[in-house]
Protein backbone atom coordinates (compact mmCIF):
# COMPACT_ATOMS: atom_id res chain seq x y z
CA UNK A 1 107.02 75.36 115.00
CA UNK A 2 110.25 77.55 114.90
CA UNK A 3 109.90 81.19 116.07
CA UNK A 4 112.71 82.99 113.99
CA UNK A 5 111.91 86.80 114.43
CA UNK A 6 109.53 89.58 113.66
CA UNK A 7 108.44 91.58 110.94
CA UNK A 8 108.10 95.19 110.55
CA UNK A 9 104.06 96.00 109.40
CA UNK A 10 105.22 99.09 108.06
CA UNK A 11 107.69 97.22 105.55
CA UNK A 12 105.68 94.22 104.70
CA UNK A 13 102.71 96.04 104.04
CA UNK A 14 103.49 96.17 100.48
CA UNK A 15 102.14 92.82 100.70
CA UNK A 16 98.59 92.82 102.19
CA UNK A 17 97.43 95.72 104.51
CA UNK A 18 95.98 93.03 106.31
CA UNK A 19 98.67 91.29 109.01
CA UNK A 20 97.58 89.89 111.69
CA UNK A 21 100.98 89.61 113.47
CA UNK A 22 104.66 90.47 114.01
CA UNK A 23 106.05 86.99 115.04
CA UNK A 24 107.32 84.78 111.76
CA UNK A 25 108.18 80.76 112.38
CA UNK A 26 109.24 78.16 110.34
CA UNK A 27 108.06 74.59 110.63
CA UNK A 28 110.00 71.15 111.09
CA UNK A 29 108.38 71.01 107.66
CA UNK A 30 109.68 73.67 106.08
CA UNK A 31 113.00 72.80 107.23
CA UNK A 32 112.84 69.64 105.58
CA UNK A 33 111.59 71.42 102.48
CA UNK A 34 115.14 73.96 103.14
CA UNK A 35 117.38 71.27 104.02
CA UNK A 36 116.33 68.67 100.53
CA UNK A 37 116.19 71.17 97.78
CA UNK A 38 118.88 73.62 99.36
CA UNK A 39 121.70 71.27 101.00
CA UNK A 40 123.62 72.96 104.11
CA UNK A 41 121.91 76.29 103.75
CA UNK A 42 119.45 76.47 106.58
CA UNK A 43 122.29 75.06 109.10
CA UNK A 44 124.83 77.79 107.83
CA UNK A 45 122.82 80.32 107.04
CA UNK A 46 119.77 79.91 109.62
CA UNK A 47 121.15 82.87 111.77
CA UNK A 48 120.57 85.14 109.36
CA UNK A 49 117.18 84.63 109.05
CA UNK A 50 116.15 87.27 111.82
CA UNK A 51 118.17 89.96 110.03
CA UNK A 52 117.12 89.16 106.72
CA UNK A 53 113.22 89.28 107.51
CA UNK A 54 114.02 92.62 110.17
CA UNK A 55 115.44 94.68 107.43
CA UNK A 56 115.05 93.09 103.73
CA UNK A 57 117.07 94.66 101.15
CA UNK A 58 113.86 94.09 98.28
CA UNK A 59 110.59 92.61 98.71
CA UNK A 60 109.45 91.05 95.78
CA UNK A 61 105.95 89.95 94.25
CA UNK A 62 105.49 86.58 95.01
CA UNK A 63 103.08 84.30 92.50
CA UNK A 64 100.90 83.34 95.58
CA UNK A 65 98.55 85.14 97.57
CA UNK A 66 100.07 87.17 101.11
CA UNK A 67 103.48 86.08 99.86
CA UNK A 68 106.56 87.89 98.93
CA UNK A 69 110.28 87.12 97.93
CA UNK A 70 113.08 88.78 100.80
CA UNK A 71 115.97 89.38 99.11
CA UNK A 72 119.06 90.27 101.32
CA UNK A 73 122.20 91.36 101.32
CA UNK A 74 124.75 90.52 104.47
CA UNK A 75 127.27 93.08 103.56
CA UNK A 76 129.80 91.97 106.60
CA UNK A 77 130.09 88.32 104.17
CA UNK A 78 128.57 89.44 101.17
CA UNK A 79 126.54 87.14 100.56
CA UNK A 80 122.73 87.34 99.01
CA UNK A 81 119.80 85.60 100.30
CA UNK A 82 116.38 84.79 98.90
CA UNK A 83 113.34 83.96 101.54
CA UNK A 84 110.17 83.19 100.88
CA UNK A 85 107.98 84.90 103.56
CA UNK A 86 103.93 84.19 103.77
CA UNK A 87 101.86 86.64 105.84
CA UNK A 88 99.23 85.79 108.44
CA UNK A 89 95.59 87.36 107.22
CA UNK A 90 92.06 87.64 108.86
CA UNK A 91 91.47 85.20 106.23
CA UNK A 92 93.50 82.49 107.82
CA UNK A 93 92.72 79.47 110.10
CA UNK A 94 93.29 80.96 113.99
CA UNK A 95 97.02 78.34 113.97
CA UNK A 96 98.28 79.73 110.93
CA UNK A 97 101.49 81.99 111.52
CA UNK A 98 103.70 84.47 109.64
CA UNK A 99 105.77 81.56 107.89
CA UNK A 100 109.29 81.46 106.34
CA UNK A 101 108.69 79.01 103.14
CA UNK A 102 111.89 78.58 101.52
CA UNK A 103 115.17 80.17 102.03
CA UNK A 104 118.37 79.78 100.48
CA UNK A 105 122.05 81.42 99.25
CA UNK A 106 121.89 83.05 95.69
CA UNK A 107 124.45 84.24 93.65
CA UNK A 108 124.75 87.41 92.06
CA UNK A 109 123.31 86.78 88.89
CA UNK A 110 120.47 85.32 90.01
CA UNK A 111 119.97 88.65 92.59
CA UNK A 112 120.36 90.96 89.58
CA UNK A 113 117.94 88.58 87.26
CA UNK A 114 115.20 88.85 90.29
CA UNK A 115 115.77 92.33 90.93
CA UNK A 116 115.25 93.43 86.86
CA UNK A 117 112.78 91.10 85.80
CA UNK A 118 110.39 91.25 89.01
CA UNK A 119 108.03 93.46 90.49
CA UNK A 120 109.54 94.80 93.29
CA UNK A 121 106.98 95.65 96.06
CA UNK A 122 109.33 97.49 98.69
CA UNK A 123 113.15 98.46 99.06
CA UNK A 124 115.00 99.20 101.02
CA UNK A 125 116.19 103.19 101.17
């Protein structure tokens, strides 16, 4: 297990009320999972990952439970970022974390698609 930052309650919220904790991981798992259906973007991109679950740009409705979609924006490159972030519960076995899912670069087209056609939960002011 990869600790890759925190999350702000306040934010992801819009969620589930009901977070158990701040810290967020990803596994040698999901990395895999990252690194075969996304090729280079988790070793280019992986620095961004603190940033993008710190301060999301839009927090989307996820089709699974305690899940949401992080969009970001890094406006120094300008490039746009979809994570896939599942949240910790009460509900969950005591080893289960805050976990990054999936996480990859998205063009523009598909951030304006997501950002129409989905519910957006949160964003960002």
């Amino acid at each position: 297990m990869n600790y890759v930052g925190k999350i702000d309650r306040e934010i992801y919220k819009c969620i589930t009320e009901n977070i158990i904790t701040d810290d967020v991981v990803v596994t040698d798992e999901r990395i895999e999972h990252i690194q075969e259906n996304h090729p280079n973007d988790y070793e280019r991109y992986y620095s961004y990952i603190p940033n993008i679950i710190a301060e999301p740009d839009y927090i989307i409705k996820a089709n699974k439970p305690n899940t949401g979609v992080v969009l970001k924006e890094i406006p120094e490159t300008n490039e746009k970022f979809k994570l896939i972030l599942r949240l910790k519960t009460d509900k969950d076995p005591m080893d289960y974390k805050n976990s990054v899912i999936s996480f990859w670069k998205i063009g523009e087209d598909t951030w304006k698609k997501t950002i129409k056609n989905k519910k957006i939960l949160y964003k960002h002011k």
